[in-house]
C-alpha atoms as a PDB file:
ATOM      1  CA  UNK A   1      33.597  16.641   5.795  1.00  0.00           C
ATOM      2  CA  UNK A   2      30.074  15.794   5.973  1.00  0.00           C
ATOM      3  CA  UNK A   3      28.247  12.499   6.134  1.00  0.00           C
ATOM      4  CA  UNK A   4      25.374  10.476   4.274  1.00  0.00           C
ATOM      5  CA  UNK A   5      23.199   7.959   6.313  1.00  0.00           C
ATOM      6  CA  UNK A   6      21.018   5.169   5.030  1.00  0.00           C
ATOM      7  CA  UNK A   7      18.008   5.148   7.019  1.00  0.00           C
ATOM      8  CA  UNK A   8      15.669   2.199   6.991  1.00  0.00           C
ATOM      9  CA  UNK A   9      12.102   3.193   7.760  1.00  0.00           C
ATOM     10  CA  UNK A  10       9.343   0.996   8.800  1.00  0.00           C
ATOM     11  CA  UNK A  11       7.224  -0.510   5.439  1.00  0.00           C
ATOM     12  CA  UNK A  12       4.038  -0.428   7.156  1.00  0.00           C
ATOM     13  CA  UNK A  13       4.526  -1.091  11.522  1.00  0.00           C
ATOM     14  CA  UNK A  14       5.475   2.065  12.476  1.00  0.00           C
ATOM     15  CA  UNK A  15       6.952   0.119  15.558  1.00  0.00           C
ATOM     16  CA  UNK A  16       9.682  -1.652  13.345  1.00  0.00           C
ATOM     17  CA  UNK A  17      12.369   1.464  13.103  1.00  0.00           C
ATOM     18  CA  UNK A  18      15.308   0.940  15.048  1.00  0.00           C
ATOM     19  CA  UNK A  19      16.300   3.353  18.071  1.00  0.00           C
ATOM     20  CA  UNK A  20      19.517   4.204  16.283  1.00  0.00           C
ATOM     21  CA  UNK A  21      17.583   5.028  13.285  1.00  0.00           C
ATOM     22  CA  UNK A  22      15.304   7.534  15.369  1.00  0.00           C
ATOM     23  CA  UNK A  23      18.662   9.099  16.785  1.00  0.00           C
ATOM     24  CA  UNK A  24      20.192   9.481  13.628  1.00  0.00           C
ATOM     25  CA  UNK A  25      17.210  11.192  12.186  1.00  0.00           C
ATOM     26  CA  UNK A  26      16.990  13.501  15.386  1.00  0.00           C
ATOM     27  CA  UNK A  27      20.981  14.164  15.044  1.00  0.00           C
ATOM     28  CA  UNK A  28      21.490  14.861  11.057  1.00  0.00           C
ATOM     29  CA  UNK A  29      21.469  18.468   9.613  1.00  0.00           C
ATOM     30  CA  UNK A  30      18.512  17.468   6.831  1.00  0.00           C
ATOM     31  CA  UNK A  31      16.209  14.607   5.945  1.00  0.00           C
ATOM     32  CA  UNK A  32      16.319  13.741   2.141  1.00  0.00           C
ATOM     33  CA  UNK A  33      12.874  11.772   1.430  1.00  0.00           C
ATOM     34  CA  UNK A  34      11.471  10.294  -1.649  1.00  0.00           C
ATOM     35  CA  UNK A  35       7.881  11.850  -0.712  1.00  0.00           C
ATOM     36  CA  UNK A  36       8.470  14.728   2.120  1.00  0.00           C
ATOM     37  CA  UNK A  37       4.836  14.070   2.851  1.00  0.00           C
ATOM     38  CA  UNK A  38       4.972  10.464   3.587  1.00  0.00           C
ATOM     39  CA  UNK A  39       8.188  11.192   5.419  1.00  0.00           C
ATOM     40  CA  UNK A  40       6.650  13.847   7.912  1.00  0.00           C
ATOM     41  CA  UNK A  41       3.989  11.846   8.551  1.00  0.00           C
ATOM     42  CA  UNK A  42       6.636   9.056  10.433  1.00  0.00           C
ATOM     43  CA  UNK A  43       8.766  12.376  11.366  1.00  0.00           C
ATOM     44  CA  UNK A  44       5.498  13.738  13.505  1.00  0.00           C
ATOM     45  CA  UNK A  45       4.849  10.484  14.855  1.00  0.00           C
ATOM     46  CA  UNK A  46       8.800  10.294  16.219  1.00  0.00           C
ATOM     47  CA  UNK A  47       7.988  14.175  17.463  1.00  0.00           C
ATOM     48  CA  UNK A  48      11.152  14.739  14.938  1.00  0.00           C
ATOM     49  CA  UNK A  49      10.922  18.475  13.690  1.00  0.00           C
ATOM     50  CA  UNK A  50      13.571  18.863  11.260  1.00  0.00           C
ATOM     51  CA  UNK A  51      14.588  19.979   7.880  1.00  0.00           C
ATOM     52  CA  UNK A  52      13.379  17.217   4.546  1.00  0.00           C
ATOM     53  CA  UNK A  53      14.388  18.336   0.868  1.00  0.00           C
ATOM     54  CA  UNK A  54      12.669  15.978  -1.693  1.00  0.00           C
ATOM     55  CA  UNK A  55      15.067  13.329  -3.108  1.00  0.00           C
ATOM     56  CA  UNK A  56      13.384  10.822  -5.797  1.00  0.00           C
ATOM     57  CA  UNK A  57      13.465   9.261  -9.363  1.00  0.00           C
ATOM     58  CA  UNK A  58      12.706  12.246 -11.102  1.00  0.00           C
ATOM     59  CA  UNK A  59      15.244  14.770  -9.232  1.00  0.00           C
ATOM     60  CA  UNK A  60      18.055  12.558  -7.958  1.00  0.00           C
ATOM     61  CA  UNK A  61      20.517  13.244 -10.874  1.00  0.00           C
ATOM     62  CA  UNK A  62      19.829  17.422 -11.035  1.00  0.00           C
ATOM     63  CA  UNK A  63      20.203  17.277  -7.590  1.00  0.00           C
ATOM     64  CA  UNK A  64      23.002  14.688  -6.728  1.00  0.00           C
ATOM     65  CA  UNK A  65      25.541  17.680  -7.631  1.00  0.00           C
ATOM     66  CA  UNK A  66      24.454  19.921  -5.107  1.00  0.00           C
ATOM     67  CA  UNK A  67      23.786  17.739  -2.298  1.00  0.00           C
ATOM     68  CA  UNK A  68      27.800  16.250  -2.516  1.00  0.00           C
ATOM     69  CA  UNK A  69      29.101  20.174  -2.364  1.00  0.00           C
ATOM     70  CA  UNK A  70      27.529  19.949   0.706  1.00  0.00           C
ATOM     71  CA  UNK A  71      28.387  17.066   2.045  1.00  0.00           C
ATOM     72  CA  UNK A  72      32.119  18.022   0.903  1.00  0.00           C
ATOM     73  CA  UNK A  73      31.362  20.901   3.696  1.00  0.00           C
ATOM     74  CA  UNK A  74      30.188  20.242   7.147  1.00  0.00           C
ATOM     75  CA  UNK A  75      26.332  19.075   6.635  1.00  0.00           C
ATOM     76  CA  UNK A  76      24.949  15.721   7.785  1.00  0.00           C
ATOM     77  CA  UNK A  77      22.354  13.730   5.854  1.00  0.00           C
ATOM     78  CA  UNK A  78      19.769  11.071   6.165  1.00  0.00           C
ATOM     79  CA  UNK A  79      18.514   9.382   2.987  1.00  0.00           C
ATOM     80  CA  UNK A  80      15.057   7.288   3.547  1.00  0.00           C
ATOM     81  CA  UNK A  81      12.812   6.426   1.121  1.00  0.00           C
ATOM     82  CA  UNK A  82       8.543   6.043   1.919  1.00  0.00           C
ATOM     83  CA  UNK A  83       8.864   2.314   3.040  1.00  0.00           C
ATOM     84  CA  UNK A  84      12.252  -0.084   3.787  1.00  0.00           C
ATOM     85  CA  UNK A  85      15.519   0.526   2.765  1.00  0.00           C
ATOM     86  CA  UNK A  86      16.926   3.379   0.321  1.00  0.00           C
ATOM     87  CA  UNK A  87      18.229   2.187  -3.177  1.00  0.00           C
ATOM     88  CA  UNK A  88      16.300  -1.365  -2.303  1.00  0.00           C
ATOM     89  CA  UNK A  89      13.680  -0.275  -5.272  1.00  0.00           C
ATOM     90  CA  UNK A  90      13.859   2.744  -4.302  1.00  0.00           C
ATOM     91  CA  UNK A  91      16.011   6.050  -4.589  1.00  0.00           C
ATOM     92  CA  UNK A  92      19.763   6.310  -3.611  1.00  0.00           C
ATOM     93  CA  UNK A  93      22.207   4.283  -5.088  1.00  0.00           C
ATOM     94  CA  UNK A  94      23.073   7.202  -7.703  1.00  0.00           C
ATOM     95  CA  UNK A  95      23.783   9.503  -4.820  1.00  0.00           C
ATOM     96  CA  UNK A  96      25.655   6.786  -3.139  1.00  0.00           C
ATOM     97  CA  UNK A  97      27.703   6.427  -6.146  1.00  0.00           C
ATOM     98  CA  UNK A  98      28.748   9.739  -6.382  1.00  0.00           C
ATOM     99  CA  UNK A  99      29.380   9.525  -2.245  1.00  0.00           C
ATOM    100  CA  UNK A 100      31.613   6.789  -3.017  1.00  0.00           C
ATOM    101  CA  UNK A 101      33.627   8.657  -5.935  1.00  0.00           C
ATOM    102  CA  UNK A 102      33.555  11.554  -3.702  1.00  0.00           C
ATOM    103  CA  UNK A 103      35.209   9.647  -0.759  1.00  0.00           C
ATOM    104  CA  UNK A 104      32.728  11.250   1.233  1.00  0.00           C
ATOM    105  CA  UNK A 105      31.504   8.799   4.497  1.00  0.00           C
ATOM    106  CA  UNK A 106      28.627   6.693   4.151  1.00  0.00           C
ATOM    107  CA  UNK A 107      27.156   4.861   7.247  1.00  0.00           C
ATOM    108  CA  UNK A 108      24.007   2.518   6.152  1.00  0.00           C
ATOM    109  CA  UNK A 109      21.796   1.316   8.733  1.00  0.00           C
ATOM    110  CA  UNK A 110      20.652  -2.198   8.805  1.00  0.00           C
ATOM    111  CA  UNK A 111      16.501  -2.078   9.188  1.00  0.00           C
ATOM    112  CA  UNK A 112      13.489  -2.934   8.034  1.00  0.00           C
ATOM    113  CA  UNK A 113      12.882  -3.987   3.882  1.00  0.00           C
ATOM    114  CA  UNK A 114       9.906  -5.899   2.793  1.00  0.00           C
ATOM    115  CA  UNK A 115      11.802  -9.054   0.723  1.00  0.00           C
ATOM    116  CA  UNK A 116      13.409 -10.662   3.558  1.00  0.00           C
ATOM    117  CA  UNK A 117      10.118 -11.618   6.228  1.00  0.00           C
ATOM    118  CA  UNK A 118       8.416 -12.360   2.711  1.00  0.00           C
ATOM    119  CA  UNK A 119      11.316 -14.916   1.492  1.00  0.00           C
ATOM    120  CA  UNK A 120      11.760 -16.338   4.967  1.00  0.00           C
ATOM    121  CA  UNK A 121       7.706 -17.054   5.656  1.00  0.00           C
ATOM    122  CA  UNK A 122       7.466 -17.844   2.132  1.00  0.00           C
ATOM    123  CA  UNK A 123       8.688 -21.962   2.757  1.00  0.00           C
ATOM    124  CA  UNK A 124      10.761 -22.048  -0.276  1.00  0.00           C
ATOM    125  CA  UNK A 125      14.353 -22.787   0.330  1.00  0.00           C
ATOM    126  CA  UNK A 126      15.704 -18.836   1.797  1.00  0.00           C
ATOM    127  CA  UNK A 127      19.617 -20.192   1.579  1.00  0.00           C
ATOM    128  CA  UNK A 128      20.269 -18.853  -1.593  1.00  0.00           C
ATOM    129  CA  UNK A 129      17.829 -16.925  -3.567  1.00  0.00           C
ATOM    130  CA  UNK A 130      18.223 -14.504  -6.265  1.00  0.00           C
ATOM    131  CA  UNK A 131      16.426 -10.642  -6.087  1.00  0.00           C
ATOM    132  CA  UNK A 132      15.247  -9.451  -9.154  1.00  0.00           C
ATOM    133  CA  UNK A 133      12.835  -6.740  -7.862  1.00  0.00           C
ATOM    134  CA  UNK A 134      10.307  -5.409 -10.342  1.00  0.00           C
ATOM    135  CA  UNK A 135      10.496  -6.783 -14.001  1.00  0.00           C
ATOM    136  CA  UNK A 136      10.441  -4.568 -16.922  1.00  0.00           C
ATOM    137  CA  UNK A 137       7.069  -3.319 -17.557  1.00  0.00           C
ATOM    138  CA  UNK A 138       7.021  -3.642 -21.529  1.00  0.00           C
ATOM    139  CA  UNK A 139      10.610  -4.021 -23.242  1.00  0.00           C
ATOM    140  CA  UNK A 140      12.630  -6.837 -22.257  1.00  0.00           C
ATOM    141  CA  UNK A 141      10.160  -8.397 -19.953  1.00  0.00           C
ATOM    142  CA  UNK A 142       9.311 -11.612 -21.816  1.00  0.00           C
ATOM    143  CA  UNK A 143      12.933 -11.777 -22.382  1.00  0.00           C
ATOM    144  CA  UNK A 144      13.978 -11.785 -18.309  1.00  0.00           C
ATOM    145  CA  UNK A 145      10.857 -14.160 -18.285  1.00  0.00           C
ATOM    146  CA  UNK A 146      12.342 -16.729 -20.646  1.00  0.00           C
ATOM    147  CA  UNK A 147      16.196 -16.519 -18.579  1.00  0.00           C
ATOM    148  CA  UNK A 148      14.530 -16.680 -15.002  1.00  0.00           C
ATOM    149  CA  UNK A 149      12.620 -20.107 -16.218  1.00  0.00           C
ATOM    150  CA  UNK A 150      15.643 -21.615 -15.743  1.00  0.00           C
ATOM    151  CA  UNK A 151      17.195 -20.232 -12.641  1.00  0.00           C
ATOM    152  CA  UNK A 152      16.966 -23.004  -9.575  1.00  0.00           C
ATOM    153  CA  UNK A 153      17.747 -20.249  -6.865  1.00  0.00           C
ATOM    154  CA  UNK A 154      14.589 -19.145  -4.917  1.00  0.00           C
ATOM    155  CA  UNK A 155      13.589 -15.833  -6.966  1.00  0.00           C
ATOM    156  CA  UNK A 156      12.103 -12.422  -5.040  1.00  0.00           C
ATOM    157  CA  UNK A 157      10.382 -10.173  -7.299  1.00  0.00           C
ATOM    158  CA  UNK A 158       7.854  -6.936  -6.337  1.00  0.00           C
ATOM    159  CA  UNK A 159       5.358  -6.043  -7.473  1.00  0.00           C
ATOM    160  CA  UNK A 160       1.966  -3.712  -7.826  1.00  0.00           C
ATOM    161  CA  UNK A 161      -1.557  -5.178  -7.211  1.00  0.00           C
ATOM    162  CA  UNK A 162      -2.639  -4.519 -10.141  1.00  0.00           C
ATOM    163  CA  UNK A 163      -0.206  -5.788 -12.503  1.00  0.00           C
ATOM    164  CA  UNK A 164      -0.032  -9.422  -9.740  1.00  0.00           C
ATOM    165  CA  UNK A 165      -2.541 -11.456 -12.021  1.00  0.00           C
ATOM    166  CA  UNK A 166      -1.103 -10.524 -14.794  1.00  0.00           C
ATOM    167  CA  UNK A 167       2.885 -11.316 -13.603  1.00  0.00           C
ATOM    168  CA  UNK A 168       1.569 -14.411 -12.200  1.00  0.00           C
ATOM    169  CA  UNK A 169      -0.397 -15.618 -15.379  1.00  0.00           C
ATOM    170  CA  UNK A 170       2.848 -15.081 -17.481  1.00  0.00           C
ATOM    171  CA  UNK A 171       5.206 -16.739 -14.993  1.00  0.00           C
ATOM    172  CA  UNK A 172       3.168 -19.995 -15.577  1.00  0.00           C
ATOM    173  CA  UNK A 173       3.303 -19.557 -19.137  1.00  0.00           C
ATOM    174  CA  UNK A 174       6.996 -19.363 -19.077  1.00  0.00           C
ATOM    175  CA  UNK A 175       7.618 -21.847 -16.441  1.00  0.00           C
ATOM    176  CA  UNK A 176       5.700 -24.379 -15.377  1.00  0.00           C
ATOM    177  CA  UNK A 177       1.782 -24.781 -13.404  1.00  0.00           C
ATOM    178  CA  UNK A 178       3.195 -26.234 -10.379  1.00  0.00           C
ATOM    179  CA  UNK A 179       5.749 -24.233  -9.730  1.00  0.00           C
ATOM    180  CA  UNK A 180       5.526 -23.359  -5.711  1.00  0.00           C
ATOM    181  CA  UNK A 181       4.241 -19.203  -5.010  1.00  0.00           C
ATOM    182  CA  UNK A 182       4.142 -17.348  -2.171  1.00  0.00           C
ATOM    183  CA  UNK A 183       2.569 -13.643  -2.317  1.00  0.00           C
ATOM    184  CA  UNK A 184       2.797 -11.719   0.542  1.00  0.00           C
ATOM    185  CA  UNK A 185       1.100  -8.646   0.700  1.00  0.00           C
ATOM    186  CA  UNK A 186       0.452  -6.066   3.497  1.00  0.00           C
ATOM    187  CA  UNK A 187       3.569  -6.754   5.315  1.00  0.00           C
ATOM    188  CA  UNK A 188       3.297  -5.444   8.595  1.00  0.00           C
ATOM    189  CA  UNK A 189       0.266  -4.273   8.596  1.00  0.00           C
ATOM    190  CA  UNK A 190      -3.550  -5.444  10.162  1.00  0.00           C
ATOM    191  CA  UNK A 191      -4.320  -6.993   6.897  1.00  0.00           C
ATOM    192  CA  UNK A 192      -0.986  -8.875   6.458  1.00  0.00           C
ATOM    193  CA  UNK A 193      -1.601 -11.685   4.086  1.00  0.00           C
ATOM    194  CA  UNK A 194       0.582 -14.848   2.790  1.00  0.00           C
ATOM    195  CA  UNK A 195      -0.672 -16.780   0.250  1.00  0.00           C
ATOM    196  CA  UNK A 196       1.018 -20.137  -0.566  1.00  0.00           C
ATOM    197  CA  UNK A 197       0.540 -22.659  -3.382  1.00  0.00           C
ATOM    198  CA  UNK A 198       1.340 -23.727  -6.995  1.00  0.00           C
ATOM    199  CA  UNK A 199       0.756 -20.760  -9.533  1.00  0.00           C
ATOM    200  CA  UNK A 200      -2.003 -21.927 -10.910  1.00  0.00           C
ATOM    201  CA  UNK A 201      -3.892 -22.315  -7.473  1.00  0.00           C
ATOM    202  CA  UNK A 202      -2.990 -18.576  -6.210  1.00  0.00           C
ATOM    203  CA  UNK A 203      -4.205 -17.191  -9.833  1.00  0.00           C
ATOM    204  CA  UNK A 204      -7.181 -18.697  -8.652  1.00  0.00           C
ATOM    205  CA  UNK A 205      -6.697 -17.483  -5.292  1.00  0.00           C
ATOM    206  CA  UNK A 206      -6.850 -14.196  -6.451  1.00  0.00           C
ATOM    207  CA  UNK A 207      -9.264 -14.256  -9.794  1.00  0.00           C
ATOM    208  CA  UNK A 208     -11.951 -12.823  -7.859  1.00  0.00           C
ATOM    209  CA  UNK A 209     -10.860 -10.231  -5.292  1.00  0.00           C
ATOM    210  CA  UNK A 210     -10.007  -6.891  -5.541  1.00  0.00           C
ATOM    211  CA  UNK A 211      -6.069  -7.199  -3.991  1.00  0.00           C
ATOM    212  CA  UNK A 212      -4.445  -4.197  -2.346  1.00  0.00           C
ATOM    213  CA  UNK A 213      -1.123  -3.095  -0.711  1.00  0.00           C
ATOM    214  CA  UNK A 214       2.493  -3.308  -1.718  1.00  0.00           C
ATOM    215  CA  UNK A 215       3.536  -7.388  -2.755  1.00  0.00           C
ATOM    216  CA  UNK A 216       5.972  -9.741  -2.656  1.00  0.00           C
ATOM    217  CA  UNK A 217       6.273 -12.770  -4.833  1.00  0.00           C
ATOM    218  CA  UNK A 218       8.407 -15.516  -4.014  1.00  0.00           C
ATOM    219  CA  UNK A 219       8.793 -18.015  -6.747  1.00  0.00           C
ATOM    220  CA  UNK A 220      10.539 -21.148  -5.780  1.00  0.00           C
ATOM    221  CA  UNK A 221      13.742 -22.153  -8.117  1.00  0.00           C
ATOM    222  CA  UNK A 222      13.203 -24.498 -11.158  1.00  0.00           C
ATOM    223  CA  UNK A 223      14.454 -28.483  -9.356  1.00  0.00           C
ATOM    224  CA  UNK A 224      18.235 -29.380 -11.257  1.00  0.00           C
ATOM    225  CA  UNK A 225      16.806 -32.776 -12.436  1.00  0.00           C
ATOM    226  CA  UNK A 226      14.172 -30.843 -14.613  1.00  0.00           C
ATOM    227  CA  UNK A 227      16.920 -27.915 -16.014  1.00  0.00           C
ATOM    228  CA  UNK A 228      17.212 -29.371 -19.400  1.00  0.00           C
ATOM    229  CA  UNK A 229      18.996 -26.338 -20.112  1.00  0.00           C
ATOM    230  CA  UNK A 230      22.209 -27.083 -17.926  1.00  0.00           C
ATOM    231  CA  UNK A 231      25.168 -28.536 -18.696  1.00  0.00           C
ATOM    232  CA  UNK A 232      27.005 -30.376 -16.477  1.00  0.00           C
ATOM    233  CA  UNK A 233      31.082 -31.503 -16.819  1.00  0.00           C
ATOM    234  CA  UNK A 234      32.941 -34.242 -15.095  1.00  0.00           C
ATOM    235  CA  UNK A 235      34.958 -32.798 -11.944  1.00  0.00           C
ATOM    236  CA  UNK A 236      38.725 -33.294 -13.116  1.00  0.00           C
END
């Protein structure tokens, strides 16, 4: 029987991909990519020539079917996505899923993903945190809002630069001004930036420039003695 590989690629350093991960890529029957052409341009820097079908949002479930008859056979697949780790965000847990019901092997590689430098350079406590990735764009976002006000875990979220102002601006308005922010943004890269503060300061951080590159917001966890919302009962 065949095999599926999670493949971490690099989310901006093309230096951070693992030597496994290179072998793996060289070794596997076909490359599955969420964009081939963001995929071939990392394959032509590893002088990797080899086979990528497109595997996204938008083709994962017509295609899912196929891809586990041959796996069932003898084939050999890599899974990445453009940046970090499949599924993370990204493409692949449905075709993991159906791996897993399958009983087909699945080896995932441990690599690079962009939440993990930004929570631990954030400052805000990293030992337990909760990952909520992007929130919902319309339906069900003020909702999410109003439950996460109350969460005292450390809380990861992405998000796009141009939606950042306006995620920030309604974070304050359903939690607090001084809650403690960190935004990374261009991790990895020559214009890596970490910007650290209350909300209200990093709004006005970022009121005036034009902000680019994949983020990550870290929002520190609301303090216990200010959860009005919790209940607490006597240990027994």
């Amino acid at each position: 029987m065949g095999k599926l590989y999670i493949v971490p690629t690099p989310i901006g350093n093309l230096e951070d991909i693992t030597l496994r991960a290179i072998r793996i890529l060289k070794e596997v029957d076909i490359i599955l990519a969420e964009d081939t052409r963001k995929t071939k341009i990392l394959l032509n820097h590893l002088q990797i020539s080899k086979t990528v079908y497109s595997h996204h949002k938008f083709n994962e479930h017509k295609s899912t079917e196929a891809l586990i008859r041959d796996l069932q056979g003898t084939q050999t697949f890599a899974l990445v996505s453009d940046a970090g780790t499949p599924a993370i965000s990204d493409p692949g847990f449905f075709l993991v899923r159906e791996c897993v019901k399958n009983d087909i092997e699945i080896e995932c590689l441990p690599g690079a993903t962009a939440f993990v430098p930004a929570l631990v350079n954030s400052g805000l406590p990293c030992d337990k945190f909760v990952f909520e990735g992007f929130l919902p764009q319309k339906k069900g976002r003020q909702k999410r809002l109003t439950e996460l006000s109350t969460e005292e875990r450390t809380i990861v979220f992405y998000e796009s630069p141009h939606r950042i102002i306006k995620t920030l601006t309604q974070i304050k308005e359903f939690f607090n001004d001084d809650r403690e922010v960190c935004v990374s943004r261009e991790l990895t890269k020559i214009h890596e930036e970490n910007v650290r503060g209350t909300i209200s300061e990093v709004i006005e951080y970022y009121s005036n420039k034009t902000i680019k590159g994949e983020i990550v917001l870290i929002v520190a966890g609301l303090k216990p003695e200010n959860n009005k919302h919790k209940k607490y009962k006597d240990e027994e």
